[in-house]
N, C-alpha and C. Protein backbone atom coordinates (compact mmCIF):
# COMPACT_ATOMS: atom_id res chain seq x y z
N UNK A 1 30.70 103.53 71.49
CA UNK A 1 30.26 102.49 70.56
C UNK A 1 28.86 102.80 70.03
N UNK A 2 28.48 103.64 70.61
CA UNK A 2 26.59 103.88 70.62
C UNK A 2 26.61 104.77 68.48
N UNK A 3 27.39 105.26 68.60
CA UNK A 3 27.64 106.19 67.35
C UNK A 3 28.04 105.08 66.09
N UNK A 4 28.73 104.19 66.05
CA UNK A 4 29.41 103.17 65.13
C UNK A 4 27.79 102.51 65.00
N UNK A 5 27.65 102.68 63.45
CA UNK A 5 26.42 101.78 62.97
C UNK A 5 26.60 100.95 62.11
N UNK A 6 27.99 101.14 61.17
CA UNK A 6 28.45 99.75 60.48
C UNK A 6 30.17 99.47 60.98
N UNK A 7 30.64 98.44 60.06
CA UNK A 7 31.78 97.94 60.53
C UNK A 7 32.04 97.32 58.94
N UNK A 8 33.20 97.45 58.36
CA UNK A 8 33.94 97.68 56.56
C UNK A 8 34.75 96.23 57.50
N UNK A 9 34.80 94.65 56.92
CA UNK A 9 36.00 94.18 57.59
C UNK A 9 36.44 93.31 56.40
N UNK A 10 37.52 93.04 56.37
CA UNK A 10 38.54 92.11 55.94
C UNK A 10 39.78 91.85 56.55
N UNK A 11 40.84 91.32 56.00
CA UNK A 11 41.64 90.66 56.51
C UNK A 11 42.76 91.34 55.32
N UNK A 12 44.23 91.21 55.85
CA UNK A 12 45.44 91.29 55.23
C UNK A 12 46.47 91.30 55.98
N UNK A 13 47.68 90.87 55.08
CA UNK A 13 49.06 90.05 55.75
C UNK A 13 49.94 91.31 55.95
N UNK A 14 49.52 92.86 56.54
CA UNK A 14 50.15 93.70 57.51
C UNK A 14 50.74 94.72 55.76
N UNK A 15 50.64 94.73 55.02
CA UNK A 15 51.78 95.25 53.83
C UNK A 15 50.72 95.90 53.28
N UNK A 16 49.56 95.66 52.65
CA UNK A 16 48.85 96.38 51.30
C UNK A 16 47.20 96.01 52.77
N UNK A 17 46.31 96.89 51.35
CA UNK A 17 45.05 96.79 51.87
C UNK A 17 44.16 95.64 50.60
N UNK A 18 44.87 94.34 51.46
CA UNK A 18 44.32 93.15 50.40
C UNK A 18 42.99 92.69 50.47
N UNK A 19 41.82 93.12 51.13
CA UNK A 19 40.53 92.32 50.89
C UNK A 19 40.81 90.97 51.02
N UNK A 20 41.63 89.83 51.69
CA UNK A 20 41.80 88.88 52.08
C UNK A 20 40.23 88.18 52.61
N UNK A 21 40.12 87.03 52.45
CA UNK A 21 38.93 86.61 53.30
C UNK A 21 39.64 86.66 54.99
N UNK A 22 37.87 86.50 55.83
CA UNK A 22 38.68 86.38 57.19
C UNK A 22 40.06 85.07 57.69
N UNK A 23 40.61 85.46 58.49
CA UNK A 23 41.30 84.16 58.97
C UNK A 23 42.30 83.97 57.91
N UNK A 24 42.31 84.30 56.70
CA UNK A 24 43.70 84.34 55.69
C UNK A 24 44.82 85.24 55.61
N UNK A 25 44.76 86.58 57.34
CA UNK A 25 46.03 87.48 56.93
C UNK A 25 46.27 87.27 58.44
N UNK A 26 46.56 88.99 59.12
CA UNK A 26 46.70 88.51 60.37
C UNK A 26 46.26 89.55 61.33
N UNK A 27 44.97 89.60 60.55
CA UNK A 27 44.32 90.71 62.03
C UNK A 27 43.83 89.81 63.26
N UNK A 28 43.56 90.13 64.14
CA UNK A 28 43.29 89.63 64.97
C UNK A 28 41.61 89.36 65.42
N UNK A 29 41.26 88.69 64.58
CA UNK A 29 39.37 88.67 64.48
C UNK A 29 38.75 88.62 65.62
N UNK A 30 39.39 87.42 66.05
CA UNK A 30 38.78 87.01 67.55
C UNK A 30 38.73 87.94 68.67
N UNK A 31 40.19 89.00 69.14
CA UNK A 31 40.16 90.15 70.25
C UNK A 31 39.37 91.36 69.23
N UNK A 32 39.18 91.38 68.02
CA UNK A 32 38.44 92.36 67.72
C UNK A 32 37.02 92.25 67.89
N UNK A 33 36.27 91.50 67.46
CA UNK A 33 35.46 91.01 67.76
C UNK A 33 34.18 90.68 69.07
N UNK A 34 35.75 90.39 70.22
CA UNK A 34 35.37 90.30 71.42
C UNK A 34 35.37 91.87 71.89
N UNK A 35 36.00 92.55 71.85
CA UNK A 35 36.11 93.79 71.47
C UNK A 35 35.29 94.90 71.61
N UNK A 36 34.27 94.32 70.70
CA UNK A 36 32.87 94.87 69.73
C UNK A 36 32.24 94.43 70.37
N UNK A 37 31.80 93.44 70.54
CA UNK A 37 30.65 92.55 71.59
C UNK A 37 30.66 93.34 72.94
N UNK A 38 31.75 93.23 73.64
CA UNK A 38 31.37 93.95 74.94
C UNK A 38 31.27 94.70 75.30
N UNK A 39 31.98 96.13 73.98
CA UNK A 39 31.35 97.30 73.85
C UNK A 39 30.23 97.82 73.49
N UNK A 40 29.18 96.86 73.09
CA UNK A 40 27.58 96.75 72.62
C UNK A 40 27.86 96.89 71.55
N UNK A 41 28.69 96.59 70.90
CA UNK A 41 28.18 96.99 69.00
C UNK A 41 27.45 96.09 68.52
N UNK A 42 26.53 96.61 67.95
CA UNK A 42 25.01 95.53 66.83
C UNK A 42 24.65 96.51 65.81
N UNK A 43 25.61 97.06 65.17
CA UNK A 43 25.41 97.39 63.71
C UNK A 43 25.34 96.28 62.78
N UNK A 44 25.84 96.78 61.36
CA UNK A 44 25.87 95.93 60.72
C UNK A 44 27.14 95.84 60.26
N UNK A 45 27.25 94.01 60.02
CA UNK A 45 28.76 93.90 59.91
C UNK A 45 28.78 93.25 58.15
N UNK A 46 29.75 94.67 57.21
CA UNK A 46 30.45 94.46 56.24
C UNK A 46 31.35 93.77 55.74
N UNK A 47 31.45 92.84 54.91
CA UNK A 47 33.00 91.91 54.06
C UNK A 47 33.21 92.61 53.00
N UNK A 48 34.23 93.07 53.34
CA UNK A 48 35.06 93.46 52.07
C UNK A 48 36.16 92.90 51.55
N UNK A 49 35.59 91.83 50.15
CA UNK A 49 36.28 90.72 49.58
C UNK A 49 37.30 90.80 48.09
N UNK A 50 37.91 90.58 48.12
CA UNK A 50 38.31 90.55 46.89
C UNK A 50 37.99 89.81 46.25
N UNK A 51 38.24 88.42 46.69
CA UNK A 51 37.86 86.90 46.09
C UNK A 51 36.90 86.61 46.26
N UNK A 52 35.65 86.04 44.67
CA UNK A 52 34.06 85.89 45.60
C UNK A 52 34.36 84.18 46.15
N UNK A 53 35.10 83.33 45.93
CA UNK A 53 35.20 82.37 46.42
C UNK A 53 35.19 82.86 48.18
N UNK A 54 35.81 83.67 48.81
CA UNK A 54 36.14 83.90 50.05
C UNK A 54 34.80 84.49 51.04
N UNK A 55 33.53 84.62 50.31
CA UNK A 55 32.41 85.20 50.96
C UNK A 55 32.24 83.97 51.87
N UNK A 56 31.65 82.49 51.25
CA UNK A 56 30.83 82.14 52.06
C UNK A 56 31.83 81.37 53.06
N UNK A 57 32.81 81.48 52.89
CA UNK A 57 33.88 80.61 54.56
C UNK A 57 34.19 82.24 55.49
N UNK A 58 34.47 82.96 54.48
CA UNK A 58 34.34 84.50 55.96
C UNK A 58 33.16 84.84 56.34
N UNK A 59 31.76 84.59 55.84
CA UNK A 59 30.59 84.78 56.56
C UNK A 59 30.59 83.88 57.43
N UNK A 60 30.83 82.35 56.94
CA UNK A 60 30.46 81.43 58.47
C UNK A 60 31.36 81.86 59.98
N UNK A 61 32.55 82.43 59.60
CA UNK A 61 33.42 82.56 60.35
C UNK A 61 33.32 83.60 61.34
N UNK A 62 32.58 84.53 60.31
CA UNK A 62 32.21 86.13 60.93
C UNK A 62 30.90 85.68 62.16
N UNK A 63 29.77 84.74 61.09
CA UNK A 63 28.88 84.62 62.33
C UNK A 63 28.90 83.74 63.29
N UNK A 64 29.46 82.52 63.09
CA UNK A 64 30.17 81.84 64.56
C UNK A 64 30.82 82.63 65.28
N UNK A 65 31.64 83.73 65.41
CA UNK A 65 32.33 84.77 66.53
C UNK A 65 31.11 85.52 66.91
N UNK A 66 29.98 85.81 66.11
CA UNK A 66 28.98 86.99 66.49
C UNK A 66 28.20 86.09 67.68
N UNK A 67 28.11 84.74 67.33
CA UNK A 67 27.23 84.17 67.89
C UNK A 67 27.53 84.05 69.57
N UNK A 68 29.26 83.49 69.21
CA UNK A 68 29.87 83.05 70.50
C UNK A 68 29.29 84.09 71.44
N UNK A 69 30.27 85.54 70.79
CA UNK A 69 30.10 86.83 71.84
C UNK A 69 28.85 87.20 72.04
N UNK A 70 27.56 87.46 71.20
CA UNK A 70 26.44 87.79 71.54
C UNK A 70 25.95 86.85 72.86
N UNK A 71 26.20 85.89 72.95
CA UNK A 71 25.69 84.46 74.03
C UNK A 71 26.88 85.16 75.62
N UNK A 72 27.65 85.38 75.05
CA UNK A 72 28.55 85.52 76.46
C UNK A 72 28.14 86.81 76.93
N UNK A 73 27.96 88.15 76.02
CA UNK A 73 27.34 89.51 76.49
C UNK A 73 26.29 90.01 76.42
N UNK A 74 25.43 88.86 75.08
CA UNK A 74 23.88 89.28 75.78
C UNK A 74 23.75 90.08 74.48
N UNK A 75 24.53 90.13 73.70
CA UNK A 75 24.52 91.69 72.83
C UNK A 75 23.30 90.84 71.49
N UNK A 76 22.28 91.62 70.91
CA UNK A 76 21.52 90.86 70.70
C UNK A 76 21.42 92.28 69.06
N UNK A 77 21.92 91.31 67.75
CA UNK A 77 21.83 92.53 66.78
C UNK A 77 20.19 93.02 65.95
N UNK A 78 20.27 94.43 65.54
CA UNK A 78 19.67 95.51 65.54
C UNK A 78 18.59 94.75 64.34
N UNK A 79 17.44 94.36 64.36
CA UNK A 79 16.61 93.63 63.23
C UNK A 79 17.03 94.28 62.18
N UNK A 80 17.15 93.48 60.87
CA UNK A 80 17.53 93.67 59.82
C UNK A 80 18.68 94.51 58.80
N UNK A 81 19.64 95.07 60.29
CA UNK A 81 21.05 95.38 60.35
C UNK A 81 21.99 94.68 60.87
N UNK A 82 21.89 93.88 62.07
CA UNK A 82 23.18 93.29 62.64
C UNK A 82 23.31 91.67 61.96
């Protein structure tokens, strides 16, 4: 995990590479996530959107999970990257 310095994420319903906001296809955010956290990752984390309506409900979403896991592993992100 020490090598991974960013992270490209979106979401899609398993068929095409749709830029979905988070939580609208069916990756699995939450075990990915948790995932990342306890493997130390504190890069920086990318949305890749199609819809600009879909930024600001997949950012809240993205950083409520960062928050949860950072609090449970301590993982604390990289100033002005994570």
């Amino acid at each position: 995990m020490s090598r991974l310095v960013a992270l490209h994420l979106s979401d899609n319903a398993g068929e095409q590479d749709e830029h979905l906001g988070l939580g609208q296809g069916k990756v699995p955010l939450e075990s990915m996530v948790a995932w990342l956290a306890a493997g130390g990752f504190c890069g920086a984390w990318v949305l890749e959107l199609r819809h600009p309506g879909d930024l600001l409900p997949s950012a809240a979403k993205l950083h409520h999970l960062r928050q949860q896991y950072q609090a449970v592993y301590g993982i604390e992100p990289v100033p002005g990257i994570g």
